[in-house]
PDB file of N, CA and C in Angstrom:
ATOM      1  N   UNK A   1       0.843  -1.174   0.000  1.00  0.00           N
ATOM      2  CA  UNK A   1       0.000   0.000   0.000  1.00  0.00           C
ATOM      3  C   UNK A   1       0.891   1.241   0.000  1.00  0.00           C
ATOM      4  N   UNK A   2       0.795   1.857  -1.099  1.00  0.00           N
ATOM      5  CA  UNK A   2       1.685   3.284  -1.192  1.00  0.00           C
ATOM      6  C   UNK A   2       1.424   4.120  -0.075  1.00  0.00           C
ATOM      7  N   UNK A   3       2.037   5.232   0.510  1.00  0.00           N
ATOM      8  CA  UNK A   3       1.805   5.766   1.718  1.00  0.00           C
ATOM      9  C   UNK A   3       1.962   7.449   1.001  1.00  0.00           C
ATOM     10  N   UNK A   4       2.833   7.575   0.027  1.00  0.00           N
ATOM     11  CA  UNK A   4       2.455   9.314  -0.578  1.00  0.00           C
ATOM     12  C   UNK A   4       3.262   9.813   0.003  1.00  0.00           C
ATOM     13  N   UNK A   5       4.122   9.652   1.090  1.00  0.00           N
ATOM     14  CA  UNK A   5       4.671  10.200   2.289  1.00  0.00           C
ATOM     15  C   UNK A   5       3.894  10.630   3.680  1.00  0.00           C
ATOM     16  N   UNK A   6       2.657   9.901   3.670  1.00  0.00           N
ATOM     17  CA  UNK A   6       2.076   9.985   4.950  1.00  0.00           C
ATOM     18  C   UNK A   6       2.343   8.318   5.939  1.00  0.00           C
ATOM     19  N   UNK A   7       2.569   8.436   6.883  1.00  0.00           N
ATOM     20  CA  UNK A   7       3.086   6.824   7.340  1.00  0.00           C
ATOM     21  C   UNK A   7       1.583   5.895   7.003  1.00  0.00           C
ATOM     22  N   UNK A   8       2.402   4.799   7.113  1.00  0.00           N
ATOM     23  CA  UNK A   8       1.566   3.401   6.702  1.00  0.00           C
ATOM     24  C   UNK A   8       0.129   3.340   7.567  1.00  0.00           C
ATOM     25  N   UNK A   9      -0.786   2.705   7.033  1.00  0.00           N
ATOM     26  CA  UNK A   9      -2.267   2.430   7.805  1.00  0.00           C
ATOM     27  C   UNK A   9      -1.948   0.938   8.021  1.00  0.00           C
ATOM     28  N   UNK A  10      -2.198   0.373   8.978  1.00  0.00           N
ATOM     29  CA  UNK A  10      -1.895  -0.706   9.551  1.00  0.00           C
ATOM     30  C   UNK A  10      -2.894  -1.391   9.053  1.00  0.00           C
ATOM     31  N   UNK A  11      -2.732  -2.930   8.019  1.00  0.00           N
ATOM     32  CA  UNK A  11      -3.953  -3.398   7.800  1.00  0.00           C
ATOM     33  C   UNK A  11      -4.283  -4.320   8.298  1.00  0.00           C
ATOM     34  N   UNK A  12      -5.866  -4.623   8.966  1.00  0.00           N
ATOM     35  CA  UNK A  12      -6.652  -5.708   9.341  1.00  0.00           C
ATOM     36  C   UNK A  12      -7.343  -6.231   8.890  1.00  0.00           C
ATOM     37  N   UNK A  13      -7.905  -7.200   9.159  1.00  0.00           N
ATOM     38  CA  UNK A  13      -8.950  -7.995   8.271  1.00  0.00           C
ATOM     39  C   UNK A  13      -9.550  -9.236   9.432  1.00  0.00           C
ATOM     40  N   UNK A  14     -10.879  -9.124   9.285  1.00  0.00           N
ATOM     41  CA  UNK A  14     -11.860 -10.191  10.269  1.00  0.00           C
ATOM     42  C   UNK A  14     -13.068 -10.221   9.880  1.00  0.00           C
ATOM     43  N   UNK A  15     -13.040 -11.515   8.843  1.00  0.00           N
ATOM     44  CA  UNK A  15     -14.227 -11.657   7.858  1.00  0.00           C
ATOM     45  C   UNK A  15     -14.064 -11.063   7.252  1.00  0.00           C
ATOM     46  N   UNK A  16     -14.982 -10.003   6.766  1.00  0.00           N
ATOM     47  CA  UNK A  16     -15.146  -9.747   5.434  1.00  0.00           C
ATOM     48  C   UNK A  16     -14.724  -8.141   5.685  1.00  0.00           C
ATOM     49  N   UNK A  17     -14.692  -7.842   6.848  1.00  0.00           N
ATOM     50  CA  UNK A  17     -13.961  -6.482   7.284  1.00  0.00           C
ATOM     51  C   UNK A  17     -12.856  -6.215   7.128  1.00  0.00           C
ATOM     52  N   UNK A  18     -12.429  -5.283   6.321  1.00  0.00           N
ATOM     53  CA  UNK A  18     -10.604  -4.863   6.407  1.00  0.00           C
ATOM     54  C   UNK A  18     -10.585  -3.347   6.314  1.00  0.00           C
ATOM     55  N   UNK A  19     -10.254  -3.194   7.564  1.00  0.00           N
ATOM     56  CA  UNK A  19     -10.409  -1.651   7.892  1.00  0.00           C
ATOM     57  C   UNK A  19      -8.624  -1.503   8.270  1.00  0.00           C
ATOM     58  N   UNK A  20      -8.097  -0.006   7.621  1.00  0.00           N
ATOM     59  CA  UNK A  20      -7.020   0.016   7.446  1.00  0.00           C
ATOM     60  C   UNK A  20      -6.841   1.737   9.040  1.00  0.00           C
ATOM     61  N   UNK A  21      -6.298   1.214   9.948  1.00  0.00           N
ATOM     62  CA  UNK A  21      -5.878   1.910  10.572  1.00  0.00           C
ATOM     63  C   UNK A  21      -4.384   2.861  10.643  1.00  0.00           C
ATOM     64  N   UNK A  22      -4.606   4.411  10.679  1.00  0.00           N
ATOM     65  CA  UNK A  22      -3.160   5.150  10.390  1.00  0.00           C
ATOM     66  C   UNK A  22      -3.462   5.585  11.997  1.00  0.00           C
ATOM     67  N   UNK A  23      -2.312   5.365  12.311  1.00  0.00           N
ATOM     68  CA  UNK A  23      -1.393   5.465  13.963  1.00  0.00           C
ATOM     69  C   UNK A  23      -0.657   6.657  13.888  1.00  0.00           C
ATOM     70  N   UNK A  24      -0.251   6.913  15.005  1.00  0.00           N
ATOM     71  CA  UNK A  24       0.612   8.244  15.414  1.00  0.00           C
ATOM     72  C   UNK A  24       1.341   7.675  17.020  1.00  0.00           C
ATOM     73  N   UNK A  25       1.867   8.594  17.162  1.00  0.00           N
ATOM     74  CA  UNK A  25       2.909   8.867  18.447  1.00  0.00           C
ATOM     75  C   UNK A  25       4.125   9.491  18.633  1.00  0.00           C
ATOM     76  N   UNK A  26       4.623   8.780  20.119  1.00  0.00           N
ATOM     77  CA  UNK A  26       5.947   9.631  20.083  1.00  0.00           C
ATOM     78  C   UNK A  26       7.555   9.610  19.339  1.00  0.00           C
ATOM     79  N   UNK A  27       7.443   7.740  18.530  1.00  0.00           N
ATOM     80  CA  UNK A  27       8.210   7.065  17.663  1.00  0.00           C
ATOM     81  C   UNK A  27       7.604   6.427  16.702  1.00  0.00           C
ATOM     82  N   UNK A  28       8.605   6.750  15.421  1.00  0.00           N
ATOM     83  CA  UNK A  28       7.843   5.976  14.333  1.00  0.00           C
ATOM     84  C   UNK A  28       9.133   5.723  13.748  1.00  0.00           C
ATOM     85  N   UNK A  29       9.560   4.438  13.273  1.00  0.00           N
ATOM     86  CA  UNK A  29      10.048   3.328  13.007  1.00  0.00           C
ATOM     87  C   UNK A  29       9.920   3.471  11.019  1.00  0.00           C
ATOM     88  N   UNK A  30      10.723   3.740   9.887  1.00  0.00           N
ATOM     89  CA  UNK A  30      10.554   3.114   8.989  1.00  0.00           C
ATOM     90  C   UNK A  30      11.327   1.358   9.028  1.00  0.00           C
ATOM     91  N   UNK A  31      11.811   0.944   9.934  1.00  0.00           N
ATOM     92  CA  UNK A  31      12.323  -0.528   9.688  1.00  0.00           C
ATOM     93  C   UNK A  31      11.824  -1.231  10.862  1.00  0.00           C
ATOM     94  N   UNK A  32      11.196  -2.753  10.443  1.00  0.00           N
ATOM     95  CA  UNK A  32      10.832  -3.541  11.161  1.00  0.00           C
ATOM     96  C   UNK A  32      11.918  -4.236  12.384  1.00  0.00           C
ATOM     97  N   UNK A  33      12.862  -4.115  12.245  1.00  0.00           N
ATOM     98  CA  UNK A  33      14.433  -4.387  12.778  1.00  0.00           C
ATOM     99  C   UNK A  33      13.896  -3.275  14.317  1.00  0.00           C
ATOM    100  N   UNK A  34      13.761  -2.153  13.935  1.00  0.00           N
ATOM    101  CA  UNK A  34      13.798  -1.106  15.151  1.00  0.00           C
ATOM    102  C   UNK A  34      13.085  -1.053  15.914  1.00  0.00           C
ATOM    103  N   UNK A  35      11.130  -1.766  15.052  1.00  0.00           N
ATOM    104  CA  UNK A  35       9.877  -1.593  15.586  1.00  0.00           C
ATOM    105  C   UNK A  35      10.209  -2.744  16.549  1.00  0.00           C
ATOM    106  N   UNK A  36      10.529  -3.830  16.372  1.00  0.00           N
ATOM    107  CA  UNK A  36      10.895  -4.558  16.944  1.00  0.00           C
ATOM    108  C   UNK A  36      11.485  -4.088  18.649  1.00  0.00           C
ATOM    109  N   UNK A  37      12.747  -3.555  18.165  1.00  0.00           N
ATOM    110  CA  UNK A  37      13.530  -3.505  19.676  1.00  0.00           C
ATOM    111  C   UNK A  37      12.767  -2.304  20.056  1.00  0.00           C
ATOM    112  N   UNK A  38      12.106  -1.531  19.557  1.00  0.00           N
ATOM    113  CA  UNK A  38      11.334  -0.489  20.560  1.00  0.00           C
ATOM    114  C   UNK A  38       9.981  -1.277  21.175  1.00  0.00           C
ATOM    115  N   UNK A  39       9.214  -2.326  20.942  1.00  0.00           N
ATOM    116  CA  UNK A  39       8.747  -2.843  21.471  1.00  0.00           C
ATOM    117  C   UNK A  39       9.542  -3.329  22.716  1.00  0.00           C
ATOM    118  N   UNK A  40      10.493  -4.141  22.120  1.00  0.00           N
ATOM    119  CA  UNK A  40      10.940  -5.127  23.470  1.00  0.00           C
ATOM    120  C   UNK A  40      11.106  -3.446  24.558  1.00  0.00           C
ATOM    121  N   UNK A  41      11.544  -2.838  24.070  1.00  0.00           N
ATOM    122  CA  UNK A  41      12.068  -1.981  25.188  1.00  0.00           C
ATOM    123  C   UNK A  41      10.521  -1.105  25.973  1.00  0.00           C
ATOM    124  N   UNK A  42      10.031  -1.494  25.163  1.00  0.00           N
ATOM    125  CA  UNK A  42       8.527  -1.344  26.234  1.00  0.00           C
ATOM    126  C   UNK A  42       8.025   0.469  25.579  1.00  0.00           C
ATOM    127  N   UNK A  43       8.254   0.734  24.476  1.00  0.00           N
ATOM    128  CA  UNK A  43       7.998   2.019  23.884  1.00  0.00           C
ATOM    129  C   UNK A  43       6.691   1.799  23.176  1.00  0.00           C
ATOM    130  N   UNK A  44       5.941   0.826  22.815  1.00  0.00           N
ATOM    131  CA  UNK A  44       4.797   0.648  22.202  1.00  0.00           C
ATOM    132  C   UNK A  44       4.540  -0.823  21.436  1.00  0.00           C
ATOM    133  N   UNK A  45       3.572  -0.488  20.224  1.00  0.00           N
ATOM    134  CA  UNK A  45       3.266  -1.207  19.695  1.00  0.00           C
ATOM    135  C   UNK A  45       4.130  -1.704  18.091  1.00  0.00           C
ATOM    136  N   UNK A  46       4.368  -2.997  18.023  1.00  0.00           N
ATOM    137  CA  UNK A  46       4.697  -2.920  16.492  1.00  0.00           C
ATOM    138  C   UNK A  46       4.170  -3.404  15.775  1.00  0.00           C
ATOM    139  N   UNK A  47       4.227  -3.373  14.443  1.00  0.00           N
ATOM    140  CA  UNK A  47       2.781  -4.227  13.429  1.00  0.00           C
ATOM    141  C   UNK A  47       3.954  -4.615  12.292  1.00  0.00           C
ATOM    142  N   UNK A  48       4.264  -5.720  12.924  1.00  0.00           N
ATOM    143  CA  UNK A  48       5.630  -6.593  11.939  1.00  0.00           C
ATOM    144  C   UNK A  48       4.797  -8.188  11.597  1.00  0.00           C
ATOM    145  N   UNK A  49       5.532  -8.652  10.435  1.00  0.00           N
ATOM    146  CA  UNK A  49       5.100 -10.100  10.041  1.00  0.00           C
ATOM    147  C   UNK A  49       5.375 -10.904  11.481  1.00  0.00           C
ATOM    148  N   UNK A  50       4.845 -11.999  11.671  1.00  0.00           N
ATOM    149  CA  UNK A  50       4.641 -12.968  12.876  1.00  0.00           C
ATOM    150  C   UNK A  50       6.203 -13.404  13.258  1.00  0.00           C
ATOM    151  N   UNK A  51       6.568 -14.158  11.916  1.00  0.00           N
ATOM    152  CA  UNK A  51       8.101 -14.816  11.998  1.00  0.00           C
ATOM    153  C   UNK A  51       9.336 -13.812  12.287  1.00  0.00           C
ATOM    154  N   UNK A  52       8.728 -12.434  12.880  1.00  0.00           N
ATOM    155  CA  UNK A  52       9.564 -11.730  13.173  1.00  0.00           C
ATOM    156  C   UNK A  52       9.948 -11.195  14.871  1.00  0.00           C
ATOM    157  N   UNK A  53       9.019 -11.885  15.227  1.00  0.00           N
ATOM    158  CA  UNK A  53       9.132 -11.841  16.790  1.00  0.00           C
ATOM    159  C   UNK A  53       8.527 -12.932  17.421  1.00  0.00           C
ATOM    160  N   UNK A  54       8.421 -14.427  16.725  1.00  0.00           N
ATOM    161  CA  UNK A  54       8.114 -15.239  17.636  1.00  0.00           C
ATOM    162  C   UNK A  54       8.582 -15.958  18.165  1.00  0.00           C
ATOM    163  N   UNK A  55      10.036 -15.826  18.502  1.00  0.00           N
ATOM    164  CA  UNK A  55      11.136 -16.193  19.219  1.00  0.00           C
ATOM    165  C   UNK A  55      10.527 -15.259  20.547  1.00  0.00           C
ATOM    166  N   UNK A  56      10.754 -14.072  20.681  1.00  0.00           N
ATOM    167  CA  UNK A  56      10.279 -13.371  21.413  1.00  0.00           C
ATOM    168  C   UNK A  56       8.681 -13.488  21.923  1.00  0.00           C
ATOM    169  N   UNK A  57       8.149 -13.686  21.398  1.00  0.00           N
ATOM    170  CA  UNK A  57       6.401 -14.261  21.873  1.00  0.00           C
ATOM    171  C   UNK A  57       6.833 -15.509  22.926  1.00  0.00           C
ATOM    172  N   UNK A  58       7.464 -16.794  21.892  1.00  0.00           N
ATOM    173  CA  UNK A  58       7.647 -17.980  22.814  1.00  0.00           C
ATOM    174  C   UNK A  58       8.870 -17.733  23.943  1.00  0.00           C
ATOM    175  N   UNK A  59       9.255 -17.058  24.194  1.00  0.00           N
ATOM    176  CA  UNK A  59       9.894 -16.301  25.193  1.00  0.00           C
ATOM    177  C   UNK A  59       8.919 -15.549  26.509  1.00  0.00           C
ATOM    178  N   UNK A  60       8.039 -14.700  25.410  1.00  0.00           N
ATOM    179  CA  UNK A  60       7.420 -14.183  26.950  1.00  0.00           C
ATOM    180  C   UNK A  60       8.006 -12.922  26.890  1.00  0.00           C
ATOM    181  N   UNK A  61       8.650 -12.303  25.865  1.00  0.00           N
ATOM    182  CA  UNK A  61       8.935 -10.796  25.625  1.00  0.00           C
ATOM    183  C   UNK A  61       8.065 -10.071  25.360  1.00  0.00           C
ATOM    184  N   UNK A  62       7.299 -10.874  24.381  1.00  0.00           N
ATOM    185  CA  UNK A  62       6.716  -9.654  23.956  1.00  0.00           C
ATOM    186  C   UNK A  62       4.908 -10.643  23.444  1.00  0.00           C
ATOM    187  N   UNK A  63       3.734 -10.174  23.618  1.00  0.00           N
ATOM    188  CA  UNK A  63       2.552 -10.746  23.772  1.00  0.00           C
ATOM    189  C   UNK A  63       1.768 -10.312  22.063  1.00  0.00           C
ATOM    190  N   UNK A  64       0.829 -11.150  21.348  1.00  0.00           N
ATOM    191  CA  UNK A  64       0.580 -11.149  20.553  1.00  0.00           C
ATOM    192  C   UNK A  64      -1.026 -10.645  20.530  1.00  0.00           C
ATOM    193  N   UNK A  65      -1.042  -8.744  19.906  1.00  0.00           N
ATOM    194  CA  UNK A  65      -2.493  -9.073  20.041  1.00  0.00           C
ATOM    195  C   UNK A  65      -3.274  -8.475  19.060  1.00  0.00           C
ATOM    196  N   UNK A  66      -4.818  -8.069  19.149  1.00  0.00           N
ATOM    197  CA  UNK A  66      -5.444  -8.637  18.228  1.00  0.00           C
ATOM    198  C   UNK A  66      -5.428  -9.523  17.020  1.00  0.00           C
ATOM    199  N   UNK A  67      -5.017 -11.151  17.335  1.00  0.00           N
ATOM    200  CA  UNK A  67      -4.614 -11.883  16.474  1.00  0.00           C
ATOM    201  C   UNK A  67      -5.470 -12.382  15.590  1.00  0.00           C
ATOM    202  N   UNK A  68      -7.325 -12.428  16.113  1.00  0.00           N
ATOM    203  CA  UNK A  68      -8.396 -12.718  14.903  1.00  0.00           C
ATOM    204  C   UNK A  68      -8.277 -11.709  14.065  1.00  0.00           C
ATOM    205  N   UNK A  69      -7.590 -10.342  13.894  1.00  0.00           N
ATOM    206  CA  UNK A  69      -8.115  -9.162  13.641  1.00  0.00           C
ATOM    207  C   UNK A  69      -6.527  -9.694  12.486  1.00  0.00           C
ATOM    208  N   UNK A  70      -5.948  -9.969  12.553  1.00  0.00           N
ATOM    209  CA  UNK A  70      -4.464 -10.317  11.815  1.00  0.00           C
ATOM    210  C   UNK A  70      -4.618 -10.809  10.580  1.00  0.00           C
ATOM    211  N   UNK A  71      -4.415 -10.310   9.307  1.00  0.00           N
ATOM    212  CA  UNK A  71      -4.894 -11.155   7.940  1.00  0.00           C
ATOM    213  C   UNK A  71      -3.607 -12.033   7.881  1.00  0.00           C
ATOM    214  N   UNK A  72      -3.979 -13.189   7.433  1.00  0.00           N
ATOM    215  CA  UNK A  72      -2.435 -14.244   7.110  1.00  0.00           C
ATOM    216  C   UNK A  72      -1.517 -13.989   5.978  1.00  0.00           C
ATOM    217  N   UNK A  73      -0.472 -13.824   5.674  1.00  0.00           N
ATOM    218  CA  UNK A  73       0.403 -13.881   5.042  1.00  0.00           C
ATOM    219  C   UNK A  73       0.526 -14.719   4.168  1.00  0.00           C
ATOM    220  N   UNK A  74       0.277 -14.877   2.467  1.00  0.00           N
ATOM    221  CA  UNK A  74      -0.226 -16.398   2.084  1.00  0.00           C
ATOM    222  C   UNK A  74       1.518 -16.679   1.601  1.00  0.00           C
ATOM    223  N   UNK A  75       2.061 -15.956   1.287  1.00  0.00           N
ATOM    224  CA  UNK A  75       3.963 -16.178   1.353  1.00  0.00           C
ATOM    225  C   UNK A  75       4.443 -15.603  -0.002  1.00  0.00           C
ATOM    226  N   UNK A  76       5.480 -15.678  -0.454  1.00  0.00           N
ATOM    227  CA  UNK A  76       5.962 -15.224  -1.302  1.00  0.00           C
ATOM    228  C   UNK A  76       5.562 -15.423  -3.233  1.00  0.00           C
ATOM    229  N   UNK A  77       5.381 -14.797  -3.732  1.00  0.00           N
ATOM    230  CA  UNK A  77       5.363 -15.614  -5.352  1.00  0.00           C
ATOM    231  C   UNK A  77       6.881 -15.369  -5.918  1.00  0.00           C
ATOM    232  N   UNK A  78       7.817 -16.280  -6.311  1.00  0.00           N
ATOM    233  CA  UNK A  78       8.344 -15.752  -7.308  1.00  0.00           C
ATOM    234  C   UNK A  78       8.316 -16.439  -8.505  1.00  0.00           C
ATOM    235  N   UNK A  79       8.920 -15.535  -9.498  1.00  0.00           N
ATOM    236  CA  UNK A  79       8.463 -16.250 -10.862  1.00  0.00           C
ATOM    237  C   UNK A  79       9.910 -16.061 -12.047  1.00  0.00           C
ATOM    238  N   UNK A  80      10.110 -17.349 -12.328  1.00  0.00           N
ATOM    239  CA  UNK A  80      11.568 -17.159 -12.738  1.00  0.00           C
ATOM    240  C   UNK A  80      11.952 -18.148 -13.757  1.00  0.00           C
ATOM    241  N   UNK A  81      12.705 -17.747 -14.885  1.00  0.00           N
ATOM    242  CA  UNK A  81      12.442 -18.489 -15.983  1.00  0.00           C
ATOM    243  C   UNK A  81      12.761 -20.482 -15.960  1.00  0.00           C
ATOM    244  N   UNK A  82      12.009 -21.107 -16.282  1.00  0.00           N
ATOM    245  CA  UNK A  82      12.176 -22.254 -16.055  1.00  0.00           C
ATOM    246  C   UNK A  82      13.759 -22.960 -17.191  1.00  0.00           C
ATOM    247  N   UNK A  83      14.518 -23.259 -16.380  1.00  0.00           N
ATOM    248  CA  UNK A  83      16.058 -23.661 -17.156  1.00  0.00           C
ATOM    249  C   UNK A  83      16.540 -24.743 -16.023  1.00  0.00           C
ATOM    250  N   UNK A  84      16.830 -25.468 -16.933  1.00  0.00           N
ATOM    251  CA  UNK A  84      17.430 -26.785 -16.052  1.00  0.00           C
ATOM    252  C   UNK A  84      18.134 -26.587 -14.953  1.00  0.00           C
ATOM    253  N   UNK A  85      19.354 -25.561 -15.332  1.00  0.00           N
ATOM    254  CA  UNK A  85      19.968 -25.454 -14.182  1.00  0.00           C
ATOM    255  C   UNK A  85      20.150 -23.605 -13.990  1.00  0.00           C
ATOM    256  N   UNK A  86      19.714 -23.577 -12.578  1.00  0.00           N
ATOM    257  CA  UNK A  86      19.541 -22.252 -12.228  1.00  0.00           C
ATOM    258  C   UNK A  86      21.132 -21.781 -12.064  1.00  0.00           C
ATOM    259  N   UNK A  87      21.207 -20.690 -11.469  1.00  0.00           N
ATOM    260  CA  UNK A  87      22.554 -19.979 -11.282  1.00  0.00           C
ATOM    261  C   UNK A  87      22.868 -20.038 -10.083  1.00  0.00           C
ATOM    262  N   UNK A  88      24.156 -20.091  -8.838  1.00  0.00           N
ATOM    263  CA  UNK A  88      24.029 -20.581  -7.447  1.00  0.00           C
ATOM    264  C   UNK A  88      23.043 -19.501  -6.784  1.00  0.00           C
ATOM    265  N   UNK A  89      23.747 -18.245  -7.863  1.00  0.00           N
ATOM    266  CA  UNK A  89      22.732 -16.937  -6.906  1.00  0.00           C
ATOM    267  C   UNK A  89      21.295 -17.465  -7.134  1.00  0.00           C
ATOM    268  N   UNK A  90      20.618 -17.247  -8.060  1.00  0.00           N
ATOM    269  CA  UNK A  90      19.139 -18.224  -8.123  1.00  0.00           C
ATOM    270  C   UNK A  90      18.965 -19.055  -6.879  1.00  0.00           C
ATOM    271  N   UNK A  91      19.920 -20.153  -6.975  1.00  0.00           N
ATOM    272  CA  UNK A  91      19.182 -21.206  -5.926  1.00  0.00           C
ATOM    273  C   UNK A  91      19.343 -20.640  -4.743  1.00  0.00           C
ATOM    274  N   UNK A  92      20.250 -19.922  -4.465  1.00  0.00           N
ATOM    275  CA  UNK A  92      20.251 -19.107  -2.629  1.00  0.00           C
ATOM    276  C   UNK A  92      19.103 -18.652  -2.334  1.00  0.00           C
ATOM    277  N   UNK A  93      18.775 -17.600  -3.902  1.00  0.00           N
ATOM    278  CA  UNK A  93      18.210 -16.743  -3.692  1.00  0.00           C
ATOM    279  C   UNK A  93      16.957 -17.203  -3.079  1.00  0.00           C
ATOM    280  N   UNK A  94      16.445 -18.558  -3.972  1.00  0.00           N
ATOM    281  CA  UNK A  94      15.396 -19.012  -3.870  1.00  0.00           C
ATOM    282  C   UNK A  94      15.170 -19.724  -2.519  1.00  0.00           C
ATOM    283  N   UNK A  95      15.951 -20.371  -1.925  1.00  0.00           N
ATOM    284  CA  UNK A  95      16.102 -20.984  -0.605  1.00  0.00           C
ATOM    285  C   UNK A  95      15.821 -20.131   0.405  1.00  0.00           C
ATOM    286  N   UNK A  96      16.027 -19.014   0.395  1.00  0.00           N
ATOM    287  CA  UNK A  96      16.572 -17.721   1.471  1.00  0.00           C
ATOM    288  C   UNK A  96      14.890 -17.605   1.283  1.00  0.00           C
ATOM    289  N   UNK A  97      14.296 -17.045   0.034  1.00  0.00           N
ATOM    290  CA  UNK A  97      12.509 -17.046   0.148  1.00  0.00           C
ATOM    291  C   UNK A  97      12.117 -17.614   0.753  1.00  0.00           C
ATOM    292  N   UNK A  98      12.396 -19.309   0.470  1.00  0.00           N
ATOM    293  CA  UNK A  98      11.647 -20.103   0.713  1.00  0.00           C
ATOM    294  C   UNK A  98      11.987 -20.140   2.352  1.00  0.00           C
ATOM    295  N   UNK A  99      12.541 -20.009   2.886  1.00  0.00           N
ATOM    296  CA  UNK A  99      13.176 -20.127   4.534  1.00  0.00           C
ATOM    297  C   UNK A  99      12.483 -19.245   5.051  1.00  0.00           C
ATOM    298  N   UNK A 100      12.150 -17.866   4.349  1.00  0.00           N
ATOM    299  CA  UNK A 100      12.061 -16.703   5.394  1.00  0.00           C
ATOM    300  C   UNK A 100      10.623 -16.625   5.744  1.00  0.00           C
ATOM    301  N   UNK A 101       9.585 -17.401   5.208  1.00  0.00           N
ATOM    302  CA  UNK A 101       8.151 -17.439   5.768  1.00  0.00           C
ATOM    303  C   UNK A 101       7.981 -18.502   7.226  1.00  0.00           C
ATOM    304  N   UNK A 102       9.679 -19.562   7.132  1.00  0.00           N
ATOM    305  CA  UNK A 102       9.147 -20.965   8.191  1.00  0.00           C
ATOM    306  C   UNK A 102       9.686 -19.722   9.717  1.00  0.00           C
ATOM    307  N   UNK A 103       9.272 -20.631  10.430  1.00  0.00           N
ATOM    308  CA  UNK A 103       9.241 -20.337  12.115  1.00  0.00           C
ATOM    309  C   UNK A 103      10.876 -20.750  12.300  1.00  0.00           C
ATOM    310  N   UNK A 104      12.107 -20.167  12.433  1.00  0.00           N
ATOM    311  CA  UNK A 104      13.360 -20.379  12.926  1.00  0.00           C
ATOM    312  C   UNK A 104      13.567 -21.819  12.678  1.00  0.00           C
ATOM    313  N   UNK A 105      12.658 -22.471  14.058  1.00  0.00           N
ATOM    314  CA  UNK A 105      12.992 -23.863  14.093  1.00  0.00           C
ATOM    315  C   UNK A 105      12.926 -24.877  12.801  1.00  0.00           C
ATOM    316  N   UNK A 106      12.157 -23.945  12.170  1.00  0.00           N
ATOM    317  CA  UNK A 106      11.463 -25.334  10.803  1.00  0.00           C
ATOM    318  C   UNK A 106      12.783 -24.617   9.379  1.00  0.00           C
ATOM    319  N   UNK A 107      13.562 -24.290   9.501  1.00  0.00           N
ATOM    320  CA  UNK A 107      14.362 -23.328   8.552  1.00  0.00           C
ATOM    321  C   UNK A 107      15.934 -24.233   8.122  1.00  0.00           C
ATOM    322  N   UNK A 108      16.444 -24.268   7.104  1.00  0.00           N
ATOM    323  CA  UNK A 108      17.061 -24.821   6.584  1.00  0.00           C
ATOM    324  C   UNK A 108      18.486 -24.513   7.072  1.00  0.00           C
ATOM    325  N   UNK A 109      19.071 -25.753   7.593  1.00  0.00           N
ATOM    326  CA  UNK A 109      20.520 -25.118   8.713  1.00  0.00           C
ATOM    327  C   UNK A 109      21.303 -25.643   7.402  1.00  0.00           C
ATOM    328  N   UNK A 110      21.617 -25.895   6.410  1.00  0.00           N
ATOM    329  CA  UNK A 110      22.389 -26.006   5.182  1.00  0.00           C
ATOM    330  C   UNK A 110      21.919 -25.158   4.064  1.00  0.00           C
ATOM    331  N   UNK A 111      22.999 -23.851   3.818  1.00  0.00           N
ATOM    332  CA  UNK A 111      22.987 -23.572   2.599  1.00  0.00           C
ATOM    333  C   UNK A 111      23.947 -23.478   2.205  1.00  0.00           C
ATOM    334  N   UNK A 112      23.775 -23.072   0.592  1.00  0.00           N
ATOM    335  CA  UNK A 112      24.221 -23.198  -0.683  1.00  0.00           C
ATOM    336  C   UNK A 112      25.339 -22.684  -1.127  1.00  0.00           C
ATOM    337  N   UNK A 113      26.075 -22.592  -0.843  1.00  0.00           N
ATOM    338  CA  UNK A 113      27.087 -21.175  -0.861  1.00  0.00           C
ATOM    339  C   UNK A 113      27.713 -20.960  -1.772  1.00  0.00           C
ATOM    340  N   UNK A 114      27.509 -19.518  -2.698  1.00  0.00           N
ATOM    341  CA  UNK A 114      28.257 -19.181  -4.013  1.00  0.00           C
ATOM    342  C   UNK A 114      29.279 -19.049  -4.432  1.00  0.00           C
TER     343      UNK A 114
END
């Protein structure tokens, strides 16, 4: 969702409702990296993908909420010419996608290296 230069509307969805909320305060975050540690540090709220703090959830850092209100993430598309054999960058590239939607634990401890 383009923003024009006004900050992002946070989007929800529950049923057939998707009402897009724009926030304010005393910090605003363009990187999910920061929204992050200003949460942990107890400065507010952040509205980051799931697999980005649920190390921290299953920890007990940090609490997950309105989660019916949360639309799911259906994951990445990419689309890339079909050739027998890809290029190493290709297959990283593609691995690194494919890794970055699983939960830490479920994530590929061997890669590919160019």
């Amino acid at each position: 969702m383009p923003t024009y230069g006004g900050l992002y509307a946070w989007e929800f969805r529950k049923g057939k409702r998707e009402p897009n909320i724009r926030v304010d305060g005393q910090f605003v975050a363009n990187d999910s990296d920061q929204m992050v540690t200003a949460a942990l540090a107890g400065m507010g709220l952040a509205f980051v993908p799931e697999n980005m703090v649920l190390a921290h959830v299953e920890r007990g850092d940090l609490v997950p909420l309105l989660e019916d209100w949360c639309p799911v993430f259906p994951g990445y598309h990419l689309y890339y010419p079909s050739r027998r054999h890809s290029s190493r960058a290709m297959t990283l590239l593609i691995e690194t996608l494919r890794d970055a939607g699983k939960p830490p634990a479920h994530r590929s401890a061997k890669r590919t290296r160019p």
